[in-house]
PDB file of N, CA and C in Angstrom:
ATOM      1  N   UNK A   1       5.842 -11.831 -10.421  1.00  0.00           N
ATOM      2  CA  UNK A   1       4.837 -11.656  -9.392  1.00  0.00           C
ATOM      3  C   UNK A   1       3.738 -10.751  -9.943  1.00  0.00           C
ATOM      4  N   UNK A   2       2.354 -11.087  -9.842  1.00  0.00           N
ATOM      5  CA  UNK A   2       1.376 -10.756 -10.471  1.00  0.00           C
ATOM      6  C   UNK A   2       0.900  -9.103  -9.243  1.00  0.00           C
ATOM      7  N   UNK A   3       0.435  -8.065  -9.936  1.00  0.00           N
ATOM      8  CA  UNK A   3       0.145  -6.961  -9.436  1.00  0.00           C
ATOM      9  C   UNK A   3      -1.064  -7.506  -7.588  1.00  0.00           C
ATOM     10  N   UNK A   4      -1.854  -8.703  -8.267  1.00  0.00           N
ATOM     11  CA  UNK A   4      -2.598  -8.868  -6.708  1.00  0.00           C
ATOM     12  C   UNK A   4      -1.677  -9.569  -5.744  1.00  0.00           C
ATOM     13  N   UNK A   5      -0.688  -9.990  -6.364  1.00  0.00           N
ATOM     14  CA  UNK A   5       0.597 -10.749  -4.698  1.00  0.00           C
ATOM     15  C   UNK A   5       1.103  -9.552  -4.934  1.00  0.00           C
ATOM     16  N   UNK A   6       1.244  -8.271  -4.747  1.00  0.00           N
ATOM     17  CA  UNK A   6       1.749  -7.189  -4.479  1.00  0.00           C
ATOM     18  C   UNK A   6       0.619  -5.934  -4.195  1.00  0.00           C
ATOM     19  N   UNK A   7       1.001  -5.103  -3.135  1.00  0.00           N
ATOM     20  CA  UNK A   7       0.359  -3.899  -2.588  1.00  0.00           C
ATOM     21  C   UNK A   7       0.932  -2.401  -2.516  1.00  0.00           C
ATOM     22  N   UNK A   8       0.611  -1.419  -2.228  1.00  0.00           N
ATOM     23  CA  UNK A   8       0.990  -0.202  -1.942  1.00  0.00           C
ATOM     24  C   UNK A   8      -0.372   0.641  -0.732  1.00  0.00           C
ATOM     25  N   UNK A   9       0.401   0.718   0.487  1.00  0.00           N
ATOM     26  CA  UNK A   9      -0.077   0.948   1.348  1.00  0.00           C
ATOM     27  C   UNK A   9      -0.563   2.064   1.699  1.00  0.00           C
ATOM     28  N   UNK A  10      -1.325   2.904   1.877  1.00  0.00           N
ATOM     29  CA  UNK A  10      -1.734   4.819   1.821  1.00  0.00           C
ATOM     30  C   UNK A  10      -1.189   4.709   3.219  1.00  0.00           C
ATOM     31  N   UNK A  11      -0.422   5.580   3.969  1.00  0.00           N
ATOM     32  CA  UNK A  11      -0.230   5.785   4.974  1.00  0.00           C
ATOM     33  C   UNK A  11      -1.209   7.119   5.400  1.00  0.00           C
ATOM     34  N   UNK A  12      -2.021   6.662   6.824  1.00  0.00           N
ATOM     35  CA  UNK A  12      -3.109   7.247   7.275  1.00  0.00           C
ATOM     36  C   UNK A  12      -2.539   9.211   7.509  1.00  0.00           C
ATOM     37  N   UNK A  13      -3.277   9.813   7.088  1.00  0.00           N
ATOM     38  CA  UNK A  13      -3.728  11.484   6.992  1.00  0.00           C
ATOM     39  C   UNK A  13      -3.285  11.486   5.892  1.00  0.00           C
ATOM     40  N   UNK A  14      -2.754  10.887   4.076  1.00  0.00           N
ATOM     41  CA  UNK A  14      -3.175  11.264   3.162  1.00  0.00           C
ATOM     42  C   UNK A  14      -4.664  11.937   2.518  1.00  0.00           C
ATOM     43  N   UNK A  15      -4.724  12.553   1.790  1.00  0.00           N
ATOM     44  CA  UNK A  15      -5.772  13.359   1.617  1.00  0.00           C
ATOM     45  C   UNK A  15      -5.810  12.745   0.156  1.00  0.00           C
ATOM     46  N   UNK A  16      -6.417  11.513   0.299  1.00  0.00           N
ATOM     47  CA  UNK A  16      -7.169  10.222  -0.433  1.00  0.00           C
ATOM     48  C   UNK A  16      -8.175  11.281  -1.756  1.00  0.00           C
ATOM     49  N   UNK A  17      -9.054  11.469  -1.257  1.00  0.00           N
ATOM     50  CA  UNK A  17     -10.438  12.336  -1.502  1.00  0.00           C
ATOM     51  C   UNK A  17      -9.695  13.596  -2.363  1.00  0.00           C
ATOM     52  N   UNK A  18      -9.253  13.987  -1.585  1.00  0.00           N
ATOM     53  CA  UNK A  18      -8.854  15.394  -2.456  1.00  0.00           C
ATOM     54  C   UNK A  18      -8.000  15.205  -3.903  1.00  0.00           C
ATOM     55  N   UNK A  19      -6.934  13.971  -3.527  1.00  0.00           N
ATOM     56  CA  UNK A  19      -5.945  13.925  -4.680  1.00  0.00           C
ATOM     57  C   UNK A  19      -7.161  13.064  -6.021  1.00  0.00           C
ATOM     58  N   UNK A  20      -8.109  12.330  -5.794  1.00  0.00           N
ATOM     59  CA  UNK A  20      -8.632  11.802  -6.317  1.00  0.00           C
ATOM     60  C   UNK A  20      -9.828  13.075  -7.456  1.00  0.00           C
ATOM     61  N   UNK A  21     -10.193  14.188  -6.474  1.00  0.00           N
ATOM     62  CA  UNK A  21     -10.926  14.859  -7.389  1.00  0.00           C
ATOM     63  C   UNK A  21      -9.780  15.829  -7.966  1.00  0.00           C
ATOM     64  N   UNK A  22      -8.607  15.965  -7.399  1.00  0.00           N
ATOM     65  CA  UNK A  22      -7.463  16.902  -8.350  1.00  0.00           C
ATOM     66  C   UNK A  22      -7.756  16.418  -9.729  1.00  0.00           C
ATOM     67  N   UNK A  23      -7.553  15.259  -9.432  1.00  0.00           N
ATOM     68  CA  UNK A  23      -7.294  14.578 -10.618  1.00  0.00           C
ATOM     69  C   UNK A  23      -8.622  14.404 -11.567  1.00  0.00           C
ATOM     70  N   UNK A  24      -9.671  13.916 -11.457  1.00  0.00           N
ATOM     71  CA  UNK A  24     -10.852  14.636 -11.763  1.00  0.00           C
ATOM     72  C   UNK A  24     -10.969  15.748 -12.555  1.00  0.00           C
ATOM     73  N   UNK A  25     -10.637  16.622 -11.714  1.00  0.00           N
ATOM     74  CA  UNK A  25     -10.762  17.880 -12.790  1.00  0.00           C
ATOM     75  C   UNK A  25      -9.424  18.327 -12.752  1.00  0.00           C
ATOM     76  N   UNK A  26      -8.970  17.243 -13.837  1.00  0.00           N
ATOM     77  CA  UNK A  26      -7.418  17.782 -14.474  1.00  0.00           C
ATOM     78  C   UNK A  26      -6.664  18.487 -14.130  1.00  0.00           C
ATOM     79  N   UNK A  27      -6.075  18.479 -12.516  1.00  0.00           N
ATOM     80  CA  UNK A  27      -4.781  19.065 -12.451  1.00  0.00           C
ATOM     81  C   UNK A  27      -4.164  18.647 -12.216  1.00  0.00           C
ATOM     82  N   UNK A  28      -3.918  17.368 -12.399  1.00  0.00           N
ATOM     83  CA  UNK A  28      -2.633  16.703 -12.069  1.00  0.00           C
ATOM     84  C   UNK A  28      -2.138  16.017 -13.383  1.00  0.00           C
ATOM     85  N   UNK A  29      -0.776  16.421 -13.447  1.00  0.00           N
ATOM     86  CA  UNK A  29       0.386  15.564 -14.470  1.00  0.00           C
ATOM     87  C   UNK A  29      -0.074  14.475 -15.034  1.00  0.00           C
ATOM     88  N   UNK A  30      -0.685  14.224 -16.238  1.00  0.00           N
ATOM     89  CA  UNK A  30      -1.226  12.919 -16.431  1.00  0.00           C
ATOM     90  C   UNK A  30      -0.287  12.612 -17.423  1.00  0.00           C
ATOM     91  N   UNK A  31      -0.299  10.677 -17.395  1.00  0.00           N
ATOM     92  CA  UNK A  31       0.862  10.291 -18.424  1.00  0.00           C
ATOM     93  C   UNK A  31       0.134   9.143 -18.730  1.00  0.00           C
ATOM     94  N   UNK A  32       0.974   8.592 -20.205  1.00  0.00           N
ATOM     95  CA  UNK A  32       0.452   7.322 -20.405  1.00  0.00           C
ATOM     96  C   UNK A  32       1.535   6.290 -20.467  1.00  0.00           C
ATOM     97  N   UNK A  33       1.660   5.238 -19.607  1.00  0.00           N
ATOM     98  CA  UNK A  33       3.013   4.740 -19.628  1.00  0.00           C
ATOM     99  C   UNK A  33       2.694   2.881 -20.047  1.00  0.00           C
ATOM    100  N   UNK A  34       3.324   2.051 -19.979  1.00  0.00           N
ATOM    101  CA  UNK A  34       3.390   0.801 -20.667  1.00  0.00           C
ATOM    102  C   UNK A  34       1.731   0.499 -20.429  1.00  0.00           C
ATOM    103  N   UNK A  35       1.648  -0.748 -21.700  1.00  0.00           N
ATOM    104  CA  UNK A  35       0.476  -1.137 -22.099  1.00  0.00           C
ATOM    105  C   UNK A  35      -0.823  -0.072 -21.984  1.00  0.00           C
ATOM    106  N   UNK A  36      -0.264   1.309 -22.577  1.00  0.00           N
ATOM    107  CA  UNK A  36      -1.503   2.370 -22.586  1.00  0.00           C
ATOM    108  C   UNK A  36      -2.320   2.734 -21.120  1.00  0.00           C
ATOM    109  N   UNK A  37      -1.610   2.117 -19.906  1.00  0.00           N
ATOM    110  CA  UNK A  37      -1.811   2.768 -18.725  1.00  0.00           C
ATOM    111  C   UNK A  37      -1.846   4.013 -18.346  1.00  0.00           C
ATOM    112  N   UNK A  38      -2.896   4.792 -17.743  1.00  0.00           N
ATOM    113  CA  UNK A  38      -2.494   6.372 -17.408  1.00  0.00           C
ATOM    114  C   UNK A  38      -2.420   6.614 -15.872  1.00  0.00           C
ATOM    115  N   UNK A  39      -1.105   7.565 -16.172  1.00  0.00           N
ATOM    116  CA  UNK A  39      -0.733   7.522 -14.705  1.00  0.00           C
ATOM    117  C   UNK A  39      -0.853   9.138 -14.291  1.00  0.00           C
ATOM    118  N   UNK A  40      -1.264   9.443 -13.064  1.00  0.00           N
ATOM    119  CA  UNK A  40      -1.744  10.325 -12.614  1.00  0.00           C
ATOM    120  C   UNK A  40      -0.329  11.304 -11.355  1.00  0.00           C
ATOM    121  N   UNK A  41       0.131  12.628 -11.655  1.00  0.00           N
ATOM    122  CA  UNK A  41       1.486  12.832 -10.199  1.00  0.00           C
ATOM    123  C   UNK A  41       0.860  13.861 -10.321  1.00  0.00           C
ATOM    124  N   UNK A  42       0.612  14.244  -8.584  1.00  0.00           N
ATOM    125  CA  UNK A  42       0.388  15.204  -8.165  1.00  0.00           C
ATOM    126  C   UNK A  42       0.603  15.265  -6.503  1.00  0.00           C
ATOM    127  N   UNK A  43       1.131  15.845  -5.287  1.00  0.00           N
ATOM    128  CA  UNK A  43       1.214  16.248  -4.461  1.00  0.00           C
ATOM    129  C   UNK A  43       2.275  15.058  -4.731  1.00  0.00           C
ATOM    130  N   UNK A  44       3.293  14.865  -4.692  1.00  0.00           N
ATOM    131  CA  UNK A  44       4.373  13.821  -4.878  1.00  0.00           C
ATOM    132  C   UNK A  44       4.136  12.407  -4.468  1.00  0.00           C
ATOM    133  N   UNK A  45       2.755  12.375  -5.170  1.00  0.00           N
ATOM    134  CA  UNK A  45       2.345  10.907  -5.575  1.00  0.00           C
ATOM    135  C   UNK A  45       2.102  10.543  -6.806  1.00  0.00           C
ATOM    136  N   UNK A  46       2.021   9.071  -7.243  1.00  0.00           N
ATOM    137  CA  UNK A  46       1.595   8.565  -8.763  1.00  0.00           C
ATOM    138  C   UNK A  46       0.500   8.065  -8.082  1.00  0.00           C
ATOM    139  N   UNK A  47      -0.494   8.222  -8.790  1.00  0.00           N
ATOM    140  CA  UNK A  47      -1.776   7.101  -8.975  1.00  0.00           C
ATOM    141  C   UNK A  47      -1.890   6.415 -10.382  1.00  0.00           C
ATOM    142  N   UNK A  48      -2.483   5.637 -10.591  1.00  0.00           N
ATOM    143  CA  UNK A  48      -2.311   4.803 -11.884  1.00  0.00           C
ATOM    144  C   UNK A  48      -4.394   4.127 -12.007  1.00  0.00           C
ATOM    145  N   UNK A  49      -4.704   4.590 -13.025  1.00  0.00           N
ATOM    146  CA  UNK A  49      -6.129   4.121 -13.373  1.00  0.00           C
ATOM    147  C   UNK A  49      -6.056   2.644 -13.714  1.00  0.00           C
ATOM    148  N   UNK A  50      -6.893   1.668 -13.144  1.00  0.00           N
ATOM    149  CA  UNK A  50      -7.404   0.574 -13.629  1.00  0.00           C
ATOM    150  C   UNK A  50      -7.678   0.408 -15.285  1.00  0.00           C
ATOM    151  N   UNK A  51      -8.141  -0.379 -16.123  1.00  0.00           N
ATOM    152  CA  UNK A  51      -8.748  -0.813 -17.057  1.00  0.00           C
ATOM    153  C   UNK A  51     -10.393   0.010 -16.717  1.00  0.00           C
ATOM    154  N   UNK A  52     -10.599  -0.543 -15.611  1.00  0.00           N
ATOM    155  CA  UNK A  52     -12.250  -0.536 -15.673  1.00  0.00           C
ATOM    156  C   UNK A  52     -12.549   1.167 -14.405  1.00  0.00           C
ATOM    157  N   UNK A  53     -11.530   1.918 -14.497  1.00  0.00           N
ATOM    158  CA  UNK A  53     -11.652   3.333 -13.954  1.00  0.00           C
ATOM    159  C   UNK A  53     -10.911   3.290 -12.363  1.00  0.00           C
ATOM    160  N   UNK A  54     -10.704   2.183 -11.646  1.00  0.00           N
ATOM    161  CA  UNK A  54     -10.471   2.808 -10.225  1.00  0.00           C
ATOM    162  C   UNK A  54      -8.765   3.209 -10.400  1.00  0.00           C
ATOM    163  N   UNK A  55      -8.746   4.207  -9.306  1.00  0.00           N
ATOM    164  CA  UNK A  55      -7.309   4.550  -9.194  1.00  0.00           C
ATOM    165  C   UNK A  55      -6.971   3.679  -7.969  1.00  0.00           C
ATOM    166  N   UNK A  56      -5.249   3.834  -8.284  1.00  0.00           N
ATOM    167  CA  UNK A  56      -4.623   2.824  -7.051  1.00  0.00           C
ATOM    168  C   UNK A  56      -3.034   3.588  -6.904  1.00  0.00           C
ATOM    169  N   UNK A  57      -2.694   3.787  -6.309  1.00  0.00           N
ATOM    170  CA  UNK A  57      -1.398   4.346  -5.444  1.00  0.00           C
ATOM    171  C   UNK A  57      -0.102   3.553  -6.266  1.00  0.00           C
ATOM    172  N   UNK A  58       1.053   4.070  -6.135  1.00  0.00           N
ATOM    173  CA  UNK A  58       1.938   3.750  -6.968  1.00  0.00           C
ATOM    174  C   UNK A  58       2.937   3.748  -6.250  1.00  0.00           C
ATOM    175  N   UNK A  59       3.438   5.129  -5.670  1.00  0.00           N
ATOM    176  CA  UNK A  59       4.328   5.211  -5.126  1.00  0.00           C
ATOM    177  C   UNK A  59       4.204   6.763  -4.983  1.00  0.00           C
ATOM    178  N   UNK A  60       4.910   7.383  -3.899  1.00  0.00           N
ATOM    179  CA  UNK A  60       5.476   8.973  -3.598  1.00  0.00           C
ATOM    180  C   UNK A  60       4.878   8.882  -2.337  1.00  0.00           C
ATOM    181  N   UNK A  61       4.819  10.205  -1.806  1.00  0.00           N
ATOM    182  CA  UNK A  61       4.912  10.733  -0.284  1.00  0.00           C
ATOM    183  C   UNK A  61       3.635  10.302   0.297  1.00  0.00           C
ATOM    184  N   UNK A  62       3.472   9.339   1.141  1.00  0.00           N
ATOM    185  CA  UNK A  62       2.326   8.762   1.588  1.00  0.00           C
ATOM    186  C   UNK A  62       2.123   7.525   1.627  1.00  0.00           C
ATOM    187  N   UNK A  63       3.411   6.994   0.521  1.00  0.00           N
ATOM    188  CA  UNK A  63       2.915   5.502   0.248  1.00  0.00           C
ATOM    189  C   UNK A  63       3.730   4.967   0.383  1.00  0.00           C
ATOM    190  N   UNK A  64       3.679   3.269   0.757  1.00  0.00           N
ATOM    191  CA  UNK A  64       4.602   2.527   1.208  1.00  0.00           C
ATOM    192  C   UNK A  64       4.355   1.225   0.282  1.00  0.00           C
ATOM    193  N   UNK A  65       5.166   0.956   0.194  1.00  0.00           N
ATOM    194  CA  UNK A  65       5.730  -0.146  -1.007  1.00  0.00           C
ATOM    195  C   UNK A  65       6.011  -0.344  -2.237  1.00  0.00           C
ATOM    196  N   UNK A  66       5.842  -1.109  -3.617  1.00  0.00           N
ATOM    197  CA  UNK A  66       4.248  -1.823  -2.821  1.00  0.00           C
ATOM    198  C   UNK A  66       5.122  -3.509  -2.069  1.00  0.00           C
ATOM    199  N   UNK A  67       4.130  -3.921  -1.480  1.00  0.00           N
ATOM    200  CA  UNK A  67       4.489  -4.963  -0.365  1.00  0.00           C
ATOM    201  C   UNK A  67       3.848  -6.057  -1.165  1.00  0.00           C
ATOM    202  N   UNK A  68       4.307  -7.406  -0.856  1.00  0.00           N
ATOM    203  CA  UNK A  68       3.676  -8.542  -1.008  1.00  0.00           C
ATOM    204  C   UNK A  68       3.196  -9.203  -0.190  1.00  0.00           C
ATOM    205  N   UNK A  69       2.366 -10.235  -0.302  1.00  0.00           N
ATOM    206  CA  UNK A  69       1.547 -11.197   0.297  1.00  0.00           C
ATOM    207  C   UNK A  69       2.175 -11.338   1.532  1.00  0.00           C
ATOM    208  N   UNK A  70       3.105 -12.144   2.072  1.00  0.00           N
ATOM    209  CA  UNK A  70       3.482 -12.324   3.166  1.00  0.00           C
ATOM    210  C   UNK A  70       3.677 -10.847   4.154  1.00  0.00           C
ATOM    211  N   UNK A  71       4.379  -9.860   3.936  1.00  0.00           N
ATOM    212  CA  UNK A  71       4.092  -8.641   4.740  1.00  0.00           C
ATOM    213  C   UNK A  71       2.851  -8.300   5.228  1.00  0.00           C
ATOM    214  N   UNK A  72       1.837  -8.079   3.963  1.00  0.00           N
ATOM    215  CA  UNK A  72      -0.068  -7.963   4.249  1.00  0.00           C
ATOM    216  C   UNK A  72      -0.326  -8.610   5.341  1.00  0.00           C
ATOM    217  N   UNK A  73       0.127 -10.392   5.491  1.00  0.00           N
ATOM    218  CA  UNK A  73      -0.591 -11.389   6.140  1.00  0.00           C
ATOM    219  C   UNK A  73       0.186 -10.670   7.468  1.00  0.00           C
ATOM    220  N   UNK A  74       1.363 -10.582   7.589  1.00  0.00           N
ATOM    221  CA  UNK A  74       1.751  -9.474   8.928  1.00  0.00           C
ATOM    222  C   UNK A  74       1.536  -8.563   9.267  1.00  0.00           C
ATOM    223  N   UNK A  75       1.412  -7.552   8.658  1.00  0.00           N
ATOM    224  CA  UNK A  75       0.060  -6.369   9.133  1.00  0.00           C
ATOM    225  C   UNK A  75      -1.150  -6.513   9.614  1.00  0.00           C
ATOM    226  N   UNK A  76      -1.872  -7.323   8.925  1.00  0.00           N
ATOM    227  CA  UNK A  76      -3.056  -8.013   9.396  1.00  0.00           C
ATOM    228  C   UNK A  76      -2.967  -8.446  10.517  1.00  0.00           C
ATOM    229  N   UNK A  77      -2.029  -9.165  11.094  1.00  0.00           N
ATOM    230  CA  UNK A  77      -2.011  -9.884  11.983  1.00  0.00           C
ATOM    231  C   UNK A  77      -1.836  -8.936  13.004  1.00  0.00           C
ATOM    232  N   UNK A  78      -0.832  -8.628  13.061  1.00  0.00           N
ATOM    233  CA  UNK A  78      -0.819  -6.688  14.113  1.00  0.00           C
ATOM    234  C   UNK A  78      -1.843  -6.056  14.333  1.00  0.00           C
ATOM    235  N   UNK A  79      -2.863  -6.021  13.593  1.00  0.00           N
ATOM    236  CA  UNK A  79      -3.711  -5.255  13.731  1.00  0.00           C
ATOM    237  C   UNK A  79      -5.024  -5.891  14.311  1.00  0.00           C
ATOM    238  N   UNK A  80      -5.064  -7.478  13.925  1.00  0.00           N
ATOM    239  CA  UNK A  80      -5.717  -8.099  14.754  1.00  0.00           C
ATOM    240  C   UNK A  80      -5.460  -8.780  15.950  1.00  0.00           C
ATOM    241  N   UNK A  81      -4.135  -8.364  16.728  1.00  0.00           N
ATOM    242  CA  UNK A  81      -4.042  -8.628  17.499  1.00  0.00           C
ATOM    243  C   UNK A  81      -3.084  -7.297  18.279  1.00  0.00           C
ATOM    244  N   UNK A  82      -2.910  -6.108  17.888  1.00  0.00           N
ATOM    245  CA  UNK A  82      -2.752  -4.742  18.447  1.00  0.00           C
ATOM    246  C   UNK A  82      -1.204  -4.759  18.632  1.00  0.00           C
ATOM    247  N   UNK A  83      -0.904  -5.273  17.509  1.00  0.00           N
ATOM    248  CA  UNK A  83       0.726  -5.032  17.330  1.00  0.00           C
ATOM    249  C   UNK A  83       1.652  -6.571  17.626  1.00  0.00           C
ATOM    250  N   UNK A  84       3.025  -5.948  17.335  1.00  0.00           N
ATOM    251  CA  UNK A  84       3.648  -7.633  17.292  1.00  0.00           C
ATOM    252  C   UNK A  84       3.753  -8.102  18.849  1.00  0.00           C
ATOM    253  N   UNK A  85       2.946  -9.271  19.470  1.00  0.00           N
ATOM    254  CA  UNK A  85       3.147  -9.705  20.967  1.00  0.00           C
ATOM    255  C   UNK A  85       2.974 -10.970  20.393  1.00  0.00           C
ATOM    256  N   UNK A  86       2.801 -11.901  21.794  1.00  0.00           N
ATOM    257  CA  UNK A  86       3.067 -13.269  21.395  1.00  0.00           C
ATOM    258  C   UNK A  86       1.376 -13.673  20.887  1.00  0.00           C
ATOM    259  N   UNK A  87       0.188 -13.223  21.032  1.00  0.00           N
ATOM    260  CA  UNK A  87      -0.556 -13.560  19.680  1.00  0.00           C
ATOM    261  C   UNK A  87      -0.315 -13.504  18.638  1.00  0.00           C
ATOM    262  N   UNK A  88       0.339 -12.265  18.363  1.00  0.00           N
ATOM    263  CA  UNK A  88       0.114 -12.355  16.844  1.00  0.00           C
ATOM    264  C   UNK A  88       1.253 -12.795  16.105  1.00  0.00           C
ATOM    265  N   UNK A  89       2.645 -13.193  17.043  1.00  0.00           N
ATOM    266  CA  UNK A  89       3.444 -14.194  16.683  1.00  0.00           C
ATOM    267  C   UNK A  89       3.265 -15.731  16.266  1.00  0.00           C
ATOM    268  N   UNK A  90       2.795 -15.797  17.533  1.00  0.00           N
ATOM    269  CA  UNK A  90       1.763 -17.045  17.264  1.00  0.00           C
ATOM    270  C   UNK A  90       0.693 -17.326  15.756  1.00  0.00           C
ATOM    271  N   UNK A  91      -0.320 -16.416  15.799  1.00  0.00           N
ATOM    272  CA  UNK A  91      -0.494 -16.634  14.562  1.00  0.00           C
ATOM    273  C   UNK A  91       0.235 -16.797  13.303  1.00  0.00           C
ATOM    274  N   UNK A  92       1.300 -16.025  12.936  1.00  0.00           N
ATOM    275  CA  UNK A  92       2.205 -15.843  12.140  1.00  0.00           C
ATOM    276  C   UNK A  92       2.889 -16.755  11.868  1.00  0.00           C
ATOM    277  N   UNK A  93       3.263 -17.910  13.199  1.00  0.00           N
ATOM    278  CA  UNK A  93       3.835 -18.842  13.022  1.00  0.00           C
ATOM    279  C   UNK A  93       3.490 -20.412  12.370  1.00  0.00           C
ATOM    280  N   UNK A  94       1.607 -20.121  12.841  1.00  0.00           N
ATOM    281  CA  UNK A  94       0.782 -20.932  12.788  1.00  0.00           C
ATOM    282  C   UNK A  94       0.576 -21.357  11.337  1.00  0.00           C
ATOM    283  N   UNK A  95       0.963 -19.846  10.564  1.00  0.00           N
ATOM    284  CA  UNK A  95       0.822 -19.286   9.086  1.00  0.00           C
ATOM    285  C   UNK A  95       1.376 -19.392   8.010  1.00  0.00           C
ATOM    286  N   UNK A  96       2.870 -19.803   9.014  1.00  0.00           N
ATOM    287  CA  UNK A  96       4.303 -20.021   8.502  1.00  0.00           C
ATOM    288  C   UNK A  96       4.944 -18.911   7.695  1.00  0.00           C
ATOM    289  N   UNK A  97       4.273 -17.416   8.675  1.00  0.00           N
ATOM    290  CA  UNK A  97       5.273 -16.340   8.175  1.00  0.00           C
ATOM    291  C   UNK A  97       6.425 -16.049   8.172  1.00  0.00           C
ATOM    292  N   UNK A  98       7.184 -15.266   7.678  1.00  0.00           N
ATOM    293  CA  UNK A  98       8.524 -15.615   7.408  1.00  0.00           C
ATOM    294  C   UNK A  98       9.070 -14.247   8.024  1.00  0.00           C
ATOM    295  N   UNK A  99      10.473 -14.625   8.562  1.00  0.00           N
ATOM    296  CA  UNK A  99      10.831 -13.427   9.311  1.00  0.00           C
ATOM    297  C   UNK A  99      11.175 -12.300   8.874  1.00  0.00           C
ATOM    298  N   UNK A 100      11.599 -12.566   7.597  1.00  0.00           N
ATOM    299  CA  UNK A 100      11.601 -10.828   6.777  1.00  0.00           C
ATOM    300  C   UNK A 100      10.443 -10.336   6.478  1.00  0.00           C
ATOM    301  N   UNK A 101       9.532 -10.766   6.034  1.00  0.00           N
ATOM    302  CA  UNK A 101       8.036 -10.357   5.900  1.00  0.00           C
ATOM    303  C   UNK A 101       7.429  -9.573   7.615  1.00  0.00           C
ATOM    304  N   UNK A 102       7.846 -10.526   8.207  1.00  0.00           N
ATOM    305  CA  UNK A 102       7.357  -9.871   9.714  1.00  0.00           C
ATOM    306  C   UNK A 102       8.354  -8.367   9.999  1.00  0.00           C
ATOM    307  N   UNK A 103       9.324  -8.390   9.846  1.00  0.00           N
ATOM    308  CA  UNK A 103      10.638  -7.377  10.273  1.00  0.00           C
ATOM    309  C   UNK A 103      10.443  -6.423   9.383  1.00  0.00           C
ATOM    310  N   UNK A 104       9.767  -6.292   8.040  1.00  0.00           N
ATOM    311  CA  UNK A 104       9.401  -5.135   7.176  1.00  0.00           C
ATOM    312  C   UNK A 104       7.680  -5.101   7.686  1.00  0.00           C
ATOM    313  N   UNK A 105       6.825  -5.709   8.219  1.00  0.00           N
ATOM    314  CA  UNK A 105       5.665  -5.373   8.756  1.00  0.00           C
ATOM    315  C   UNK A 105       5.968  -4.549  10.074  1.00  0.00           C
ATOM    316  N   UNK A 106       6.528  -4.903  10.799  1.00  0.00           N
ATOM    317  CA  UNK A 106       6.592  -4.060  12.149  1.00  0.00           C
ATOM    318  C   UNK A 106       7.537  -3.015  12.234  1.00  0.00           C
ATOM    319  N   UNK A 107       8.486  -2.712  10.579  1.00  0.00           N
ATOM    320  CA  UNK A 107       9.103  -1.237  10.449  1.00  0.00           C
ATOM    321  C   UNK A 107       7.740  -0.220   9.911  1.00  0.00           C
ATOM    322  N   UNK A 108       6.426  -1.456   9.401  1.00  0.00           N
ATOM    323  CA  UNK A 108       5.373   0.038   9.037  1.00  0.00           C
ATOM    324  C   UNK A 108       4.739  -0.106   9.962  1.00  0.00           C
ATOM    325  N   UNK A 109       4.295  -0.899  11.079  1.00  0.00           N
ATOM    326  CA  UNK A 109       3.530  -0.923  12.096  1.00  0.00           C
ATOM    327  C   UNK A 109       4.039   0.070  13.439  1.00  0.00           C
ATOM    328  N   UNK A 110       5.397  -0.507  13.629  1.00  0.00           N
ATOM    329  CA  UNK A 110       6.051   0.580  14.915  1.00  0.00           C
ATOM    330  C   UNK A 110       5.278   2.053  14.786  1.00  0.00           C
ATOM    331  N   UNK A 111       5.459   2.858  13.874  1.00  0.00           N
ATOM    332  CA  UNK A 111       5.418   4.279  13.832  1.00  0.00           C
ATOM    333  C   UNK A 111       3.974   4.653  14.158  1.00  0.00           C
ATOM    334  N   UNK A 112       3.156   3.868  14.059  1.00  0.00           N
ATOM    335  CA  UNK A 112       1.614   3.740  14.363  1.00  0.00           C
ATOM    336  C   UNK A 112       1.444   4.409  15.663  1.00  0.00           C
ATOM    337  N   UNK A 113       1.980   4.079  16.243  1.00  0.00           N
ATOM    338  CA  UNK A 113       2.523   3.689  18.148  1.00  0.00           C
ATOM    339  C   UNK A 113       1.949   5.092  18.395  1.00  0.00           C
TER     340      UNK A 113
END
C-alpha cells in the first residue's frame, strides 16, 4: 500500500505551528532513517520531511493512525453529514464502504462529541 492510500490524522489542539518551528530551529531529535529520510521527535511525536521539504505526522501523542482510504472516505462522510446517522450511512453505502472502515471511523469520530 502506497504512502497516499494511507494517512495519519493530527488530532485537533495539537500545537501544529509550534512543533513545526521547534523543529526549525533545531530542537528536536532529528534522525535519518530508510531511503535517507529525516525524521523529526519531539513533544512525543515523529514528523518525517518530504523529498521536496513539507513535514507530515508519523505517529506519537496527537496522532492517529495512519488510516487508509476507506476510513478517510468515513470520516468525510461524518463530517459531511454531522456524524454517523442514516445520511451518512447512506452515503457510505452508496460508496460501498465497508464496515470495519466505518467502525474504526466512528471510534475517531465519537470523542469529537
Amino acid at each position: 500500500m502506497s504512502s497516499k492510500e494511507r494517512t495519519t490524522l493530527i488530532v485537533p489542539g495539537v500545537d501544529v505551528q509550534g512543533d513545526i518551528a521547534a523543529i526549525r530551529e533545531g530542537r528536536a531529535v532529528r534522525a535519518v532513517v530508510e531511503d535517507g529520510a529525516e525524521q523529526f521527535t519531539l513533544n512525543g511525536r515523529i514528523w518525517q520531511r518530504k523529498p521536496e521539504g513539507t513535514l507530515f505526522p508519523v505517529a506519537g501523542n496527537g496522532f492517529i493512525g495512519p488510516v487508509d482510504q476507506p476510513v478517510m472516505l468515513a470520516i468525510k462522510a461524518y463530517a459531511r453529514y454531522n456524524g454517523s446517522n442514516e445520511q451518512s450511512e447512506y452515503f457510505l453505502d452508496r460508496q460501498e464502504g465497508d464496515e470495519h472502515a466505518r467502525e474504526i471511523a466512528r471510534q475517531i469520530w465519537n470523542p469529537r462529541k
